[in-house]
PDB file of N, CA and C in Angstrom:
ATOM      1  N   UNK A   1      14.023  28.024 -21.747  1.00  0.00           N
ATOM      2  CA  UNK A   1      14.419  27.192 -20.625  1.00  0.00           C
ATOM      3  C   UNK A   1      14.496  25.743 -21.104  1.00  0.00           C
ATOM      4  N   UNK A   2      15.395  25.289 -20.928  1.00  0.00           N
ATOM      5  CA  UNK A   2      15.445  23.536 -20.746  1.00  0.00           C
ATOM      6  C   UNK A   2      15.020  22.660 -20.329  1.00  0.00           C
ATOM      7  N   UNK A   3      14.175  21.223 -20.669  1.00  0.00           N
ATOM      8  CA  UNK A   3      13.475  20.564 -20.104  1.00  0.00           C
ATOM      9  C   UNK A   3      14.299  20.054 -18.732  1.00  0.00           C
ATOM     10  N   UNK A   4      15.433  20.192 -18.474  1.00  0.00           N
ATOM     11  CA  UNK A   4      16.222  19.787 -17.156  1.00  0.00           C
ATOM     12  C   UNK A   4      15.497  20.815 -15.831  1.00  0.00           C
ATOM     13  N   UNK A   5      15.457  21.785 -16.338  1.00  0.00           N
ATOM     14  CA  UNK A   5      15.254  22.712 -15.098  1.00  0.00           C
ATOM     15  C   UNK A   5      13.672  22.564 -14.903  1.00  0.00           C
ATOM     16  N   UNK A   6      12.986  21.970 -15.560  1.00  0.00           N
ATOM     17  CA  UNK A   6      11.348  22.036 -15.221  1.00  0.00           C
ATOM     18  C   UNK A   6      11.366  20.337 -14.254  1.00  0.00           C
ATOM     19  N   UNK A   7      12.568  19.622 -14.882  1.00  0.00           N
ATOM     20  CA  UNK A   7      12.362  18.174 -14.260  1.00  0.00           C
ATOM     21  C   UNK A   7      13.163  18.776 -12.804  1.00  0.00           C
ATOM     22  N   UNK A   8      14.227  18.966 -12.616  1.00  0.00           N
ATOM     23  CA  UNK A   8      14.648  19.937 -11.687  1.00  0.00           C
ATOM     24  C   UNK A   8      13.562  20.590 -10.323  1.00  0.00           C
ATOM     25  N   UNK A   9      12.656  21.351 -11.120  1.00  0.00           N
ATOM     26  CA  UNK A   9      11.704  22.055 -10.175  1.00  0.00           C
ATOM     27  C   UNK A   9      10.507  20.886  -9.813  1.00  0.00           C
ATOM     28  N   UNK A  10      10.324  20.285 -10.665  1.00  0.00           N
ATOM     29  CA  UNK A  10       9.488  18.979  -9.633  1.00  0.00           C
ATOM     30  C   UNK A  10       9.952  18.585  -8.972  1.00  0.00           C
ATOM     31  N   UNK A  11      11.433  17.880  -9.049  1.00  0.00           N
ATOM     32  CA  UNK A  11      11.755  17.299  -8.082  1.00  0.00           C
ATOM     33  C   UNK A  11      12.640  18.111  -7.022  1.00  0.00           C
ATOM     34  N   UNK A  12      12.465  19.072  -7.082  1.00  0.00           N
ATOM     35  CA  UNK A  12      12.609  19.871  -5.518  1.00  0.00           C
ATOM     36  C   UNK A  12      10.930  19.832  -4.961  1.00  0.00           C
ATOM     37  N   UNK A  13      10.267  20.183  -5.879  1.00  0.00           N
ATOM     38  CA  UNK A  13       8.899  20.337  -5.084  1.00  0.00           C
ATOM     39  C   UNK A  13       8.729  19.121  -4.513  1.00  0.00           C
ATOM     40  N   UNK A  14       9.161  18.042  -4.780  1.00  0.00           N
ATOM     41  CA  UNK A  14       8.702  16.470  -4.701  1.00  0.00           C
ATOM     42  C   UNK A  14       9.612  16.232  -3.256  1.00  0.00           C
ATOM     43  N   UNK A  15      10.961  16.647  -2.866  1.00  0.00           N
ATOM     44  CA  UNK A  15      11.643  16.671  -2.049  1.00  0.00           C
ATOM     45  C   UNK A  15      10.712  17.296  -0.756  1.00  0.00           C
ATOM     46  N   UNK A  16      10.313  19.242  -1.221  1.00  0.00           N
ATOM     47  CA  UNK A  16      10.120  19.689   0.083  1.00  0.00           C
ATOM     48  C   UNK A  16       8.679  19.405   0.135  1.00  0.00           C
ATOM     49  N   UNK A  17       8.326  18.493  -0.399  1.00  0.00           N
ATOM     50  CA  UNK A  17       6.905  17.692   0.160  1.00  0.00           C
ATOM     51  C   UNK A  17       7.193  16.573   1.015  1.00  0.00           C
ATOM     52  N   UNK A  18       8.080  16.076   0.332  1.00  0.00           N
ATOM     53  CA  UNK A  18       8.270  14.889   1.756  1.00  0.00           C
ATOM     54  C   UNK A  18       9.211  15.303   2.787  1.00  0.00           C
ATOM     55  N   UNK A  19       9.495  16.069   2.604  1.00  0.00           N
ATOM     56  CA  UNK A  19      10.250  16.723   4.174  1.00  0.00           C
ATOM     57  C   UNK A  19       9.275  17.027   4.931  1.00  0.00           C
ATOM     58  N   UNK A  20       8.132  18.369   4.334  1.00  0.00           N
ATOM     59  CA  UNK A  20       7.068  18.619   4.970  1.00  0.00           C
ATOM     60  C   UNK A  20       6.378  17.343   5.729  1.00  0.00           C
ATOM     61  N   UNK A  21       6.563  15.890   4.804  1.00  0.00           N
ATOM     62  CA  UNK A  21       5.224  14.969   5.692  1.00  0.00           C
ATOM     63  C   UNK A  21       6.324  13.944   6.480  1.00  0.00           C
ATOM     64  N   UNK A  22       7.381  14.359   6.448  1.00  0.00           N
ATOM     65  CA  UNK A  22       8.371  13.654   7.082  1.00  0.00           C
ATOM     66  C   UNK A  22       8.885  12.147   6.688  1.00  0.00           C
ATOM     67  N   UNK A  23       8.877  12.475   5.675  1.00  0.00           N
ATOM     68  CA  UNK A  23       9.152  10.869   4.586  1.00  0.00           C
ATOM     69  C   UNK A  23      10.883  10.895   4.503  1.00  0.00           C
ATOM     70  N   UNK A  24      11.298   9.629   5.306  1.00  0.00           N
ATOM     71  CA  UNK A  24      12.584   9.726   4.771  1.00  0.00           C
ATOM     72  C   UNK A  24      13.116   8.717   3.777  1.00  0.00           C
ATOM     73  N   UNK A  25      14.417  10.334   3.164  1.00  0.00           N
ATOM     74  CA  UNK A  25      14.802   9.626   1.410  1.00  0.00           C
ATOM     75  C   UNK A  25      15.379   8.566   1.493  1.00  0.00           C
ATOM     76  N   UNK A  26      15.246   7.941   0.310  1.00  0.00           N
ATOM     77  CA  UNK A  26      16.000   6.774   0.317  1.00  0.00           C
ATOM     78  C   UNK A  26      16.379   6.255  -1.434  1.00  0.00           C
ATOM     79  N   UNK A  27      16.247   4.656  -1.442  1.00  0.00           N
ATOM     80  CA  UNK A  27      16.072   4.363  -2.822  1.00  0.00           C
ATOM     81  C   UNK A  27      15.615   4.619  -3.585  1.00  0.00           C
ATOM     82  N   UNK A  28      15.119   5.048  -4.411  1.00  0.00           N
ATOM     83  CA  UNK A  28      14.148   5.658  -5.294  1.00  0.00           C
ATOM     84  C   UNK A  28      12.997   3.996  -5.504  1.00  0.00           C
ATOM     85  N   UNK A  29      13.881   3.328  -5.925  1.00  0.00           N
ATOM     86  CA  UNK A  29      13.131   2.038  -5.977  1.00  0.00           C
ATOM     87  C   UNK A  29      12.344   1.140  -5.674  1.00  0.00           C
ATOM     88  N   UNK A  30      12.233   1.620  -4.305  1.00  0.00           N
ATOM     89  CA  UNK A  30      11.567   1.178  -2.645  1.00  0.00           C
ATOM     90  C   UNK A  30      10.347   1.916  -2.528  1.00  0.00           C
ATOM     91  N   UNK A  31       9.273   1.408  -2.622  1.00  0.00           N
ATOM     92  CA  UNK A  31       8.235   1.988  -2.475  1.00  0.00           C
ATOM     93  C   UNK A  31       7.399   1.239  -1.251  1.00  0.00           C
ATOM     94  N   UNK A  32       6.530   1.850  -0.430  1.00  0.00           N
ATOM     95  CA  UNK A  32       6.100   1.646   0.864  1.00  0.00           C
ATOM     96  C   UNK A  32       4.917   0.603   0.155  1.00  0.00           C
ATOM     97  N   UNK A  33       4.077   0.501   0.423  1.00  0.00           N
ATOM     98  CA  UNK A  33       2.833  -0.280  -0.073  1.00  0.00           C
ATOM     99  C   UNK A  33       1.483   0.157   1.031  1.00  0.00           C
ATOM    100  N   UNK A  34       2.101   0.138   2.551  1.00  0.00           N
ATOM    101  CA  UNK A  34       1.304   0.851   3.109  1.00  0.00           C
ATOM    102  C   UNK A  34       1.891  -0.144   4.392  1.00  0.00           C
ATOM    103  N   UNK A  35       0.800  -0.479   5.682  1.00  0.00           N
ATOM    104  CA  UNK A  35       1.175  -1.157   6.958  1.00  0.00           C
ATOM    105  C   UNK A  35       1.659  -2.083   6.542  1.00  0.00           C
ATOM    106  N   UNK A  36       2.931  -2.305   7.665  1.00  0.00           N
ATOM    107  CA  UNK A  36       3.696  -4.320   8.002  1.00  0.00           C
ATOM    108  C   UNK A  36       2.199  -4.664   7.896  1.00  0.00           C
ATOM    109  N   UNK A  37       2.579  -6.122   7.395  1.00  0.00           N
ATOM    110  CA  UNK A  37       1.139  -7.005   7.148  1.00  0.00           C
ATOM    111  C   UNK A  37       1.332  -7.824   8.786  1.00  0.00           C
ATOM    112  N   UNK A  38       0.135  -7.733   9.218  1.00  0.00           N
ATOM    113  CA  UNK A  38       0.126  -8.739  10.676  1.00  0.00           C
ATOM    114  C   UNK A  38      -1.341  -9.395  10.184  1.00  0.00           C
ATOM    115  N   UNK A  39      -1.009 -11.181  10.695  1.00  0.00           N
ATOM    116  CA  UNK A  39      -2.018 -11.821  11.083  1.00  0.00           C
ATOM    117  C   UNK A  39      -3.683 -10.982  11.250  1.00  0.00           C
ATOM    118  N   UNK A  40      -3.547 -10.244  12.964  1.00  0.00           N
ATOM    119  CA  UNK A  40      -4.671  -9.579  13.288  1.00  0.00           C
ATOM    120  C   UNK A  40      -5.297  -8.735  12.291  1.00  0.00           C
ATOM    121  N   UNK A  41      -4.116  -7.906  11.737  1.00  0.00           N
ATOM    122  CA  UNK A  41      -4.980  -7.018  10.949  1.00  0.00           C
ATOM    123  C   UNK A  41      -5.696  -7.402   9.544  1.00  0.00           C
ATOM    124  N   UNK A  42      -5.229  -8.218   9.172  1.00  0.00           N
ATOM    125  CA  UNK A  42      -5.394  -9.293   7.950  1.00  0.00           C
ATOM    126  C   UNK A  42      -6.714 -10.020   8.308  1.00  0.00           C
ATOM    127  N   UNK A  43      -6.798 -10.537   9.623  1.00  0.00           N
ATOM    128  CA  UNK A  43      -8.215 -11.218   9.720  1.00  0.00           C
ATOM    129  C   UNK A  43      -9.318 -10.255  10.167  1.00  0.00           C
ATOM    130  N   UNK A  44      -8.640  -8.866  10.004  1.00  0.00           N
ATOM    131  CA  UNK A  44      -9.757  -8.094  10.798  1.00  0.00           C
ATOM    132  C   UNK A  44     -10.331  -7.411   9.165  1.00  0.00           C
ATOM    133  N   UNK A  45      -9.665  -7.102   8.360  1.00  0.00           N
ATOM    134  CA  UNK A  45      -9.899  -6.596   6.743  1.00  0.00           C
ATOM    135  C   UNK A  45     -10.574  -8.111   6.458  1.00  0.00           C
ATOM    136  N   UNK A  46     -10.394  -8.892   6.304  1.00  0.00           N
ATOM    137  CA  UNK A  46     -11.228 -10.165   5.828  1.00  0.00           C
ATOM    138  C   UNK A  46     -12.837 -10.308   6.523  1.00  0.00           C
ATOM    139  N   UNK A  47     -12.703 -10.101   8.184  1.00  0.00           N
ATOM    140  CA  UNK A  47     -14.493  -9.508   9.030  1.00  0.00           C
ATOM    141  C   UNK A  47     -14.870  -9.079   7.682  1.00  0.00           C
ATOM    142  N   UNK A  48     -13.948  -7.455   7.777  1.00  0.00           N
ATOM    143  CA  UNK A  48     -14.762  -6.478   7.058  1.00  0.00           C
ATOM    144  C   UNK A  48     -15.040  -6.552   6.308  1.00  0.00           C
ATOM    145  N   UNK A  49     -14.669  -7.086   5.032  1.00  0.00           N
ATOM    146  CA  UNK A  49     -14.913  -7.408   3.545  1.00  0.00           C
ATOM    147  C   UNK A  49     -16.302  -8.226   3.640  1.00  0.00           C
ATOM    148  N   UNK A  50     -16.047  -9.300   4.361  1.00  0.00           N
ATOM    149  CA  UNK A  50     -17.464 -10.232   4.726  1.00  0.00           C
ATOM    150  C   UNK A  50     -18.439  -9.270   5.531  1.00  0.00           C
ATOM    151  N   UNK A  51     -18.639  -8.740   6.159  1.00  0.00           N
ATOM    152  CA  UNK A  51     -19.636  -7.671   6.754  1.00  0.00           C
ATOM    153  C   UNK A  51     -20.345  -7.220   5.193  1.00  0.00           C
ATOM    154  N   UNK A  52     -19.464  -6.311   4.935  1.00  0.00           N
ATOM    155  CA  UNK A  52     -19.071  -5.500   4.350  1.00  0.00           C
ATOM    156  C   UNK A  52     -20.548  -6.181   3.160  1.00  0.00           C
ATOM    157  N   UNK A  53     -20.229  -6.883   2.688  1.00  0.00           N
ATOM    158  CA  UNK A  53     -20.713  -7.689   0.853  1.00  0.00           C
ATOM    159  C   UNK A  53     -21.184  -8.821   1.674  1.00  0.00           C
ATOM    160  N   UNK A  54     -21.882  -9.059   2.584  1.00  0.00           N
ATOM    161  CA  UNK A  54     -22.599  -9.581   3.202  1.00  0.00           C
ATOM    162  C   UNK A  54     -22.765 -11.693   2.790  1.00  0.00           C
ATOM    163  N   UNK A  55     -21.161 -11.355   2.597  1.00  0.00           N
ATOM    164  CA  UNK A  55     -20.975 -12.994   2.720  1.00  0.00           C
ATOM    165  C   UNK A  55     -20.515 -13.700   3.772  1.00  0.00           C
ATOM    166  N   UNK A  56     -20.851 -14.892   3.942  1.00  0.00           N
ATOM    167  CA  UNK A  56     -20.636 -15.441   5.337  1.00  0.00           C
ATOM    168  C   UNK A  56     -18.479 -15.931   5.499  1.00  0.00           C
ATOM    169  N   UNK A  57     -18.699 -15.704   7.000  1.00  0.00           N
ATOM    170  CA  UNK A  57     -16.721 -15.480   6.942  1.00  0.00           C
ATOM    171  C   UNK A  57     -15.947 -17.212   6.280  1.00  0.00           C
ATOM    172  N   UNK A  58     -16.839 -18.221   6.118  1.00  0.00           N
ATOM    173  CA  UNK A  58     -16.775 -19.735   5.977  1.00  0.00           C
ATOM    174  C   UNK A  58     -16.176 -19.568   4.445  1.00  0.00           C
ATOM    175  N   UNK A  59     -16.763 -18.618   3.510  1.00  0.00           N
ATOM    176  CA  UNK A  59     -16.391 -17.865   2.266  1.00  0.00           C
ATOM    177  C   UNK A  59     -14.975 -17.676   1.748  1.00  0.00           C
ATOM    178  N   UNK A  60     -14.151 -17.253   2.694  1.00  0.00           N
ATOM    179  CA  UNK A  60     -13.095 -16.968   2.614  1.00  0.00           C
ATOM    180  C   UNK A  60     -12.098 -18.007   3.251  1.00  0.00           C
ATOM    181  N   UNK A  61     -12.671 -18.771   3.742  1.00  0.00           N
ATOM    182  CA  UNK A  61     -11.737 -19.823   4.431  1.00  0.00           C
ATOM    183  C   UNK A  61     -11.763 -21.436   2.712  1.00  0.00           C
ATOM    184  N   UNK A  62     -12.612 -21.011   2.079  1.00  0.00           N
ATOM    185  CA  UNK A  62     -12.040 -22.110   0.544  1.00  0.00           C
ATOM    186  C   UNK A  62     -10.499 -21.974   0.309  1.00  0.00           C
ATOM    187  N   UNK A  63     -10.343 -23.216   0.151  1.00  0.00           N
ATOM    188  CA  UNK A  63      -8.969 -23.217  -0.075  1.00  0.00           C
ATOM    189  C   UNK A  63      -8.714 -22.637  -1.676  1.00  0.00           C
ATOM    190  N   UNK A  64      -9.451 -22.581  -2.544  1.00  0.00           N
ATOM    191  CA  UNK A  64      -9.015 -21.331  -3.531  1.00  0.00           C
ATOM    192  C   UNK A  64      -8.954 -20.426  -3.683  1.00  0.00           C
ATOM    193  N   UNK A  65      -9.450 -19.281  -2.530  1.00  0.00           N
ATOM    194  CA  UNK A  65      -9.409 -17.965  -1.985  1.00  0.00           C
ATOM    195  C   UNK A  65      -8.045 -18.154  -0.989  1.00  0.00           C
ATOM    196  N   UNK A  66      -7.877 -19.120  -0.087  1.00  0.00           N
ATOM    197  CA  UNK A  66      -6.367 -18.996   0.579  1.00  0.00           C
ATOM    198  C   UNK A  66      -5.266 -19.361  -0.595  1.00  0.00           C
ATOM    199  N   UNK A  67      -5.328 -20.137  -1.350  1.00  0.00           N
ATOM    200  CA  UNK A  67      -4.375 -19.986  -2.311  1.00  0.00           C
ATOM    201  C   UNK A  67      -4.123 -18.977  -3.279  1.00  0.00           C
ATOM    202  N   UNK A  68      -5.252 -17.691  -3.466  1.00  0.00           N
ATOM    203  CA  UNK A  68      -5.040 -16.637  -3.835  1.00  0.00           C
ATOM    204  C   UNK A  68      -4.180 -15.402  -3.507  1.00  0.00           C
ATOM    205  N   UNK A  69      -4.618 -15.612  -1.901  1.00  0.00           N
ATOM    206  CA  UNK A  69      -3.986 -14.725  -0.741  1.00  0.00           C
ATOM    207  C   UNK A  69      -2.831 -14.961  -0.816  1.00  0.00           C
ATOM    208  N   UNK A  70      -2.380 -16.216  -0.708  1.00  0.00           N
ATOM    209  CA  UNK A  70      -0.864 -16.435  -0.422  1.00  0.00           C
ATOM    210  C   UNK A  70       0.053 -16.079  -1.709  1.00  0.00           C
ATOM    211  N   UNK A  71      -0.581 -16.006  -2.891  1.00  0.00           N
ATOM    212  CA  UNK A  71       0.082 -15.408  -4.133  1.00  0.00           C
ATOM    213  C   UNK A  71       0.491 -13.794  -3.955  1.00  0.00           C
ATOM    214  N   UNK A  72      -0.536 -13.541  -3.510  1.00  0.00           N
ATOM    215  CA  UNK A  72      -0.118 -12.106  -2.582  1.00  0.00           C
ATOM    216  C   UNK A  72       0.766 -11.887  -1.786  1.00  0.00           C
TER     217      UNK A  72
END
């Protein structure tokens, strides 16, 4: 057998997996990253991180930690 038909059978398996989870095709190039970024949810992962590692939320408001973020 030919290495085409084994690349072949992944990528059918790779297809009727995302049919199964309802992913639609597209670019190949385009990759999700995960949720639209919103404000709320952004300051609500920042709580948590500070909860979390038990630093105070004043921590994250240095302006060399917001100039990090925004490189992001």
């Amino acid at each position: 057998m030919s290495s085409g038909h084994g690349t072949k059978n992944l990528q059918d398996g790779v297809n009727a997996c995302n049919e199964h989870l309802g992913v639609v095709s597209g670019d190949a190039t385009q990759h999700s990253t995960g949720a639209p970024y919103s404000p709320a949810d952004h300051c609500t992962m920042i709580a948590m991180h500070c909860a979390k590692n038990h630093c105070p939320f004043n921590s994250v408001l240095d302006e060399d930690y917001q100039a990090e973020v925004e490189m992001l």
